[in-house]
C-alpha atoms as a PDB file:
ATOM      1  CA  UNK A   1      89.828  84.356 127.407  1.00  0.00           C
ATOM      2  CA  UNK A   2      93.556  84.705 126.440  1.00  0.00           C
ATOM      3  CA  UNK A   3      92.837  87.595 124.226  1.00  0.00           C
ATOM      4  CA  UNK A   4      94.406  91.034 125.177  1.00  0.00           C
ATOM      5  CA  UNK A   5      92.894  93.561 123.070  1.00  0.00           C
ATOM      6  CA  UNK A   6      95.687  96.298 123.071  1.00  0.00           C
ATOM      7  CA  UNK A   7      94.213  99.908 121.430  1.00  0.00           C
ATOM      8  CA  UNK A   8      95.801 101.741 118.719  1.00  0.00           C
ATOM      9  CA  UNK A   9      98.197  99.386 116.601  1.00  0.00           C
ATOM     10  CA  UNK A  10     100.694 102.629 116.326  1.00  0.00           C
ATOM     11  CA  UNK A  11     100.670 103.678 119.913  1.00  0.00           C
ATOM     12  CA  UNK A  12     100.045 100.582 122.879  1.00  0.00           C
ATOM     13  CA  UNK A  13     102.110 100.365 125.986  1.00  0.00           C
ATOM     14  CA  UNK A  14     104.629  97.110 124.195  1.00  0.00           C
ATOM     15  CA  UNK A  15     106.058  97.133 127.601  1.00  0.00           C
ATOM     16  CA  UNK A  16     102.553  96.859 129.531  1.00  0.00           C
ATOM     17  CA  UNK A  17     101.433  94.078 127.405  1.00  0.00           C
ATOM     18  CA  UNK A  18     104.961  92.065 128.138  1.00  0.00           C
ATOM     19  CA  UNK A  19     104.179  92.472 131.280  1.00  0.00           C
ATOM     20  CA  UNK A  20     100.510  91.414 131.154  1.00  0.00           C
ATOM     21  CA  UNK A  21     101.689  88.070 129.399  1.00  0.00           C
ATOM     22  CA  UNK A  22     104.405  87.364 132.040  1.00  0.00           C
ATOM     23  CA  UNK A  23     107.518  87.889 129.165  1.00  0.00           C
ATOM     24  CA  UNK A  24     106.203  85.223 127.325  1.00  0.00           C
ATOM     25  CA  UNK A  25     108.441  83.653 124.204  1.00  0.00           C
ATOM     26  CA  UNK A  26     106.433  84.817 121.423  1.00  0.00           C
ATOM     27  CA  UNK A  27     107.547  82.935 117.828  1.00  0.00           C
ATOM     28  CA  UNK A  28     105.507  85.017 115.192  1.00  0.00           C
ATOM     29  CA  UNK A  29     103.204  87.668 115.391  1.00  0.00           C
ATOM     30  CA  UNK A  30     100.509  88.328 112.745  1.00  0.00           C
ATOM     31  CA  UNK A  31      98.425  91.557 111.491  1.00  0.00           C
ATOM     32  CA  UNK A  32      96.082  91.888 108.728  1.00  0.00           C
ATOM     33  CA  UNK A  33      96.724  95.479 107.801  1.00  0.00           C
ATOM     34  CA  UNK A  34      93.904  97.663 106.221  1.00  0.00           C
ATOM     35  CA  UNK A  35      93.792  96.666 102.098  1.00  0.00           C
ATOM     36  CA  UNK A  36      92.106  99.997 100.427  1.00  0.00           C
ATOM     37  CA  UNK A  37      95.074 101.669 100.266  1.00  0.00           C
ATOM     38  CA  UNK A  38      96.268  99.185  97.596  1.00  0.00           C
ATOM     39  CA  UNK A  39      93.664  97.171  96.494  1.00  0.00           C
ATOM     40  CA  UNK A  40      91.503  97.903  92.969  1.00  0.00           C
ATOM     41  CA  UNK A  41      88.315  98.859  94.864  1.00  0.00           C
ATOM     42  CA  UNK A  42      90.262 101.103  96.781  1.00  0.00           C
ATOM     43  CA  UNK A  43      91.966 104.550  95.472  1.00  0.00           C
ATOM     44  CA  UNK A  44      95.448 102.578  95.535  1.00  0.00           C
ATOM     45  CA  UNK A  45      96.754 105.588  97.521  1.00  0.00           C
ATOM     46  CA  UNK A  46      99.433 103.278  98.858  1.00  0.00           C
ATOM     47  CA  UNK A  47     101.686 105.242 100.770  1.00  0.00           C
ATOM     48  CA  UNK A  48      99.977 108.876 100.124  1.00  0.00           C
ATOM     49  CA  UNK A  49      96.703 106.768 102.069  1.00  0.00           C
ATOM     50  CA  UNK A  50      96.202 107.955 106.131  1.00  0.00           C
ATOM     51  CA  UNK A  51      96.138 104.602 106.621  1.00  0.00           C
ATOM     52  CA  UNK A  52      99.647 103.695 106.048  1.00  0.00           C
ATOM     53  CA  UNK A  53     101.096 103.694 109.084  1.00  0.00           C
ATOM     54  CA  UNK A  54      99.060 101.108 109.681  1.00  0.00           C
ATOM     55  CA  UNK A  55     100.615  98.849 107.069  1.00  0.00           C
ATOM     56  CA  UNK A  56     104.045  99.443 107.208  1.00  0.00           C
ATOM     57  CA  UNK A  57     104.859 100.770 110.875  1.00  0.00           C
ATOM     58  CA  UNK A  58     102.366  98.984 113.434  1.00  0.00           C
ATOM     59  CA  UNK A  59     103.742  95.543 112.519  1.00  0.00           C
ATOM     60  CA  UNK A  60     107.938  95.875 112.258  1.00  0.00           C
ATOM     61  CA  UNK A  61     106.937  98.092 115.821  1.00  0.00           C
ATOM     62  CA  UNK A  62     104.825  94.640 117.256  1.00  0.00           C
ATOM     63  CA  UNK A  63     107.216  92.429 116.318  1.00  0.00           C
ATOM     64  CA  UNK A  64     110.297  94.147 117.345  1.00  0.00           C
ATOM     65  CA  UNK A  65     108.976  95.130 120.832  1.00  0.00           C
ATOM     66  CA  UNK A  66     107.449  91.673 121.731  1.00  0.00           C
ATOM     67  CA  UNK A  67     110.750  90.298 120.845  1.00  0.00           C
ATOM     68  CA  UNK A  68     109.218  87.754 118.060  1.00  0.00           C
ATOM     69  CA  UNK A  69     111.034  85.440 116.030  1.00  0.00           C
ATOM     70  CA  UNK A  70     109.160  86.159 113.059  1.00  0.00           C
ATOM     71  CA  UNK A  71     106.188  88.500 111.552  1.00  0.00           C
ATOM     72  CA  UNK A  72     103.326  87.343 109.132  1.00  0.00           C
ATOM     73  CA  UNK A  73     100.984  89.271 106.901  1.00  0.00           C
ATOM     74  CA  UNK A  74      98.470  88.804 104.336  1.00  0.00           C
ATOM     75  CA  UNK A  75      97.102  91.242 102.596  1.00  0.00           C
ATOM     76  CA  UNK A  76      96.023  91.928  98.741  1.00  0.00           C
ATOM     77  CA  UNK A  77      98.747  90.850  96.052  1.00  0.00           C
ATOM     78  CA  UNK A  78      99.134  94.764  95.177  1.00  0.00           C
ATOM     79  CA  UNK A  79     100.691  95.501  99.001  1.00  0.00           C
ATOM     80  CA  UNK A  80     104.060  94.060  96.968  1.00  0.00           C
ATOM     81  CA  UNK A  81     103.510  95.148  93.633  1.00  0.00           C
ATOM     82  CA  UNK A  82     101.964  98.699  93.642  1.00  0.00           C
ATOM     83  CA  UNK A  83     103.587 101.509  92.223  1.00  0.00           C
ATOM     84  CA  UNK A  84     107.031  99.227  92.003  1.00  0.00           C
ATOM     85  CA  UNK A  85     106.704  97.944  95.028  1.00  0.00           C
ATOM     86  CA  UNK A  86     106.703 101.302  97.689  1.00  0.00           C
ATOM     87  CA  UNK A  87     104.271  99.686 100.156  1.00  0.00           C
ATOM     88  CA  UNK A  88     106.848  96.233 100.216  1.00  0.00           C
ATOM     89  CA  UNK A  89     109.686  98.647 100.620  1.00  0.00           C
ATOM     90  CA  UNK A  90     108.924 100.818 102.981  1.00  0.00           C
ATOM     91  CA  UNK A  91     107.739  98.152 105.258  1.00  0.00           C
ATOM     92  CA  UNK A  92     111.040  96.514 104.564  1.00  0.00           C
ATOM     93  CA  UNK A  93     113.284  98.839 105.594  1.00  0.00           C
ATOM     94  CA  UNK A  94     110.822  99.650 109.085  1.00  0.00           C
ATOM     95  CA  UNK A  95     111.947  95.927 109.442  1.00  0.00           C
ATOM     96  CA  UNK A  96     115.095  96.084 108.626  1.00  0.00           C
ATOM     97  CA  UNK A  97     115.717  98.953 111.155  1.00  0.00           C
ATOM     98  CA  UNK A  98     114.665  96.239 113.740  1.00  0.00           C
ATOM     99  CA  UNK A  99     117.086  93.310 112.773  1.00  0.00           C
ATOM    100  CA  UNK A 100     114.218  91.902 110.851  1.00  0.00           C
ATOM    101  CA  UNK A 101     114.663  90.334 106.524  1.00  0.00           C
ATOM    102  CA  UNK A 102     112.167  89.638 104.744  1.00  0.00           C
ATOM    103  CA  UNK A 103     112.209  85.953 103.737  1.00  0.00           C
ATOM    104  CA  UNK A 104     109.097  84.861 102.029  1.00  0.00           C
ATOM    105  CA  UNK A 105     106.689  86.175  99.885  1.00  0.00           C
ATOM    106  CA  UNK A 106     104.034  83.919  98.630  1.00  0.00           C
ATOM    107  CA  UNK A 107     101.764  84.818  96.162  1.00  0.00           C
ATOM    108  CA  UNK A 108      98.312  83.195  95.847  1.00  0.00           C
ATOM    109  CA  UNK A 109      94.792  83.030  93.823  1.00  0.00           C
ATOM    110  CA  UNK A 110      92.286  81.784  96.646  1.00  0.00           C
ATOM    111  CA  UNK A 111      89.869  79.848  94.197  1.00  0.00           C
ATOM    112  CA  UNK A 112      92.521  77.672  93.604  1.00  0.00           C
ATOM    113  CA  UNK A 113      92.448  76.382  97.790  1.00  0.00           C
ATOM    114  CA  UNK A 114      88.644  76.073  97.218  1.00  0.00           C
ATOM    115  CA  UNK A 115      87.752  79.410  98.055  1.00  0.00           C
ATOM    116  CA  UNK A 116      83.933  80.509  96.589  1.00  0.00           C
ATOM    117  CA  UNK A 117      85.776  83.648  95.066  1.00  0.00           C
ATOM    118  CA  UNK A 118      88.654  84.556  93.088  1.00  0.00           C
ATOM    119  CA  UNK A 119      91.154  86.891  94.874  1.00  0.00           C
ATOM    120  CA  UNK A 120      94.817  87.724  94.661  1.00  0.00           C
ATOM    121  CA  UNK A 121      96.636  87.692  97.790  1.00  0.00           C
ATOM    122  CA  UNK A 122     100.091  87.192  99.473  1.00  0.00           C
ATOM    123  CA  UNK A 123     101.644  86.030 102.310  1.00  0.00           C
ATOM    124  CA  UNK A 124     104.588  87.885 103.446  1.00  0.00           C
ATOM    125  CA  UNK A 125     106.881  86.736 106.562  1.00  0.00           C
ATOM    126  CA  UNK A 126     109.803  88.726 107.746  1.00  0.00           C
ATOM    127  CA  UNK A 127     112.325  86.944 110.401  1.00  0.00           C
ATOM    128  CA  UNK A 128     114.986  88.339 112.965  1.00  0.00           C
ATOM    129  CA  UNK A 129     118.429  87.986 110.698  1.00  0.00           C
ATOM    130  CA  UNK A 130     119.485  85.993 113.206  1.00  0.00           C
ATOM    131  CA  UNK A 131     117.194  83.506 112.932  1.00  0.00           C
ATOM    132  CA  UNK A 132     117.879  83.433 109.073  1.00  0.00           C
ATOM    133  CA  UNK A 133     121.128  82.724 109.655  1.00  0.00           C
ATOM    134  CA  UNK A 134     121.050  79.510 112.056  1.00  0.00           C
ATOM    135  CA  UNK A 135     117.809  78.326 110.448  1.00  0.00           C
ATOM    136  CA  UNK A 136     117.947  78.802 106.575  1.00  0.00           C
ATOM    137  CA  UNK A 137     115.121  79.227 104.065  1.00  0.00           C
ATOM    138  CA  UNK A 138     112.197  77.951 105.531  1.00  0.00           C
ATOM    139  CA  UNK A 139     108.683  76.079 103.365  1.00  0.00           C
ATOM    140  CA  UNK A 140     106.951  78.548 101.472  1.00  0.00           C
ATOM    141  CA  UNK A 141     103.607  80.241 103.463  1.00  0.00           C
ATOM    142  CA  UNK A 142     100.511  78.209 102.423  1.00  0.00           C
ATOM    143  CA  UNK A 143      96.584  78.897 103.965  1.00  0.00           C
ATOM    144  CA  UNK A 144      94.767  77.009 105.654  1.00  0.00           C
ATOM    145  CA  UNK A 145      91.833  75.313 104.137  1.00  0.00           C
ATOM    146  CA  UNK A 146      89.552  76.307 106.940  1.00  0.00           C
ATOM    147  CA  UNK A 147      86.774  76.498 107.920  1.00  0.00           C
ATOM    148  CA  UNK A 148      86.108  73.234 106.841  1.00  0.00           C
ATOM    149  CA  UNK A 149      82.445  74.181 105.294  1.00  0.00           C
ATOM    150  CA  UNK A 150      81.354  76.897 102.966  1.00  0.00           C
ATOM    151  CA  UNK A 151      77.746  77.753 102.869  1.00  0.00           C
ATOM    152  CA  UNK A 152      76.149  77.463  99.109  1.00  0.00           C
ATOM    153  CA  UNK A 153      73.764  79.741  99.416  1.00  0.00           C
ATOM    154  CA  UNK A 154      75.069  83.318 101.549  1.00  0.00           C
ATOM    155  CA  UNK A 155      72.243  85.268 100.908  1.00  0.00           C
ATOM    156  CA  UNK A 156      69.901  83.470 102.620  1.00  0.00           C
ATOM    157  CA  UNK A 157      68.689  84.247 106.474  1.00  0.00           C
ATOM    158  CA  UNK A 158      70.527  81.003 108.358  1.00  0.00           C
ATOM    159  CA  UNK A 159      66.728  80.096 109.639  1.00  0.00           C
ATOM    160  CA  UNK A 160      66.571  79.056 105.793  1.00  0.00           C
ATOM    161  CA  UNK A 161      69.251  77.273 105.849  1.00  0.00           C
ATOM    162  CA  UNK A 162      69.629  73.250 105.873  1.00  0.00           C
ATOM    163  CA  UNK A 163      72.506  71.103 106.140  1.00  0.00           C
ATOM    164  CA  UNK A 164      72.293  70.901 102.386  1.00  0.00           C
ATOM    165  CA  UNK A 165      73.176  74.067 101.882  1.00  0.00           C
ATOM    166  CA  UNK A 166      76.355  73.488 103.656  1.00  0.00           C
ATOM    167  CA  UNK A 167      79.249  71.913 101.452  1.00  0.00           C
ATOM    168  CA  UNK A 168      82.222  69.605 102.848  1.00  0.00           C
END
């Protein structure tokens, strides 16, 4: 309930879905764009992937159309730094065809919020220049320790699981 599943990130009706929420004020919309085409596991394609639309057009679109304050994204740390930075920039400047700046990006190693792996990622938030402008620099983007348990042992079937297996 409350959860409009849309279609294709590139291509759904903006206008339909206003209309479906009833205009609602929305503050910040969030996407979690597809990571092989600059992660290390990946080919680092980057720009040259298929998937890049996805990454650097869906979102400023989204934003822009639901009339958001503000986007956020996470995503591996190379979506800023690969190649010099031509995923960040292109994205940018989708943005900044919007009325959108960027004004935060936060870099982070999740093992060091208690994750149970090591991994590189940033936060990115772009906001409408106008709201720049009355509000200032806001905090820096930080995760959320949740969920609030991490299970010790993954590999096991949950029947095989007790409670402690289960860390607080």
């Amino acid at each position: 309930p409350g959860i409009a599943v849309v279609g294709d990130a590139l291509e759904f009706d903006i206008a339909a879905l206003l209309d479906r929420i009833d205009n609602a004020d929305i503050g910040v919309v969030t996407a979690g764009v597809p990571c092989q085409p600059v992660a290390p596991n990946g080919k680092q394609l980057g720009l040259a992937d298929r998937r890049a639309p996805l990454m650097v057009v869906a979102l400023p679109r989204a934003a822009s159309g639901l009339r958001a304050r503000a986007a956020d994204l996470e995503n591996h740390e190379q979506f800023v730094v690969l190649r010099n930075g031509e995923v960040i920039a292109a994205i940018d400047a989708n943005f900044l065809r919007f009325g959108f700046v960027r004004v935060a990006t936060d870099f982070l190693n999740v093992a060091h919020v208690d994750a149970p792996e090591g991994r590189n990622r940033v936060a990115v938030r772009w906001e409408r220049r106008d709201m720049r402008a009355l509000l200032g620099p806001g905090p820096p983007l930080r995760p959320i320790r949740w969920p609030r348990r991490c299970i010790a042992g993954v590999m096991l079937p949950a029947r095989d699981l007790d409670n402690k297996q289960f860390l607080n």
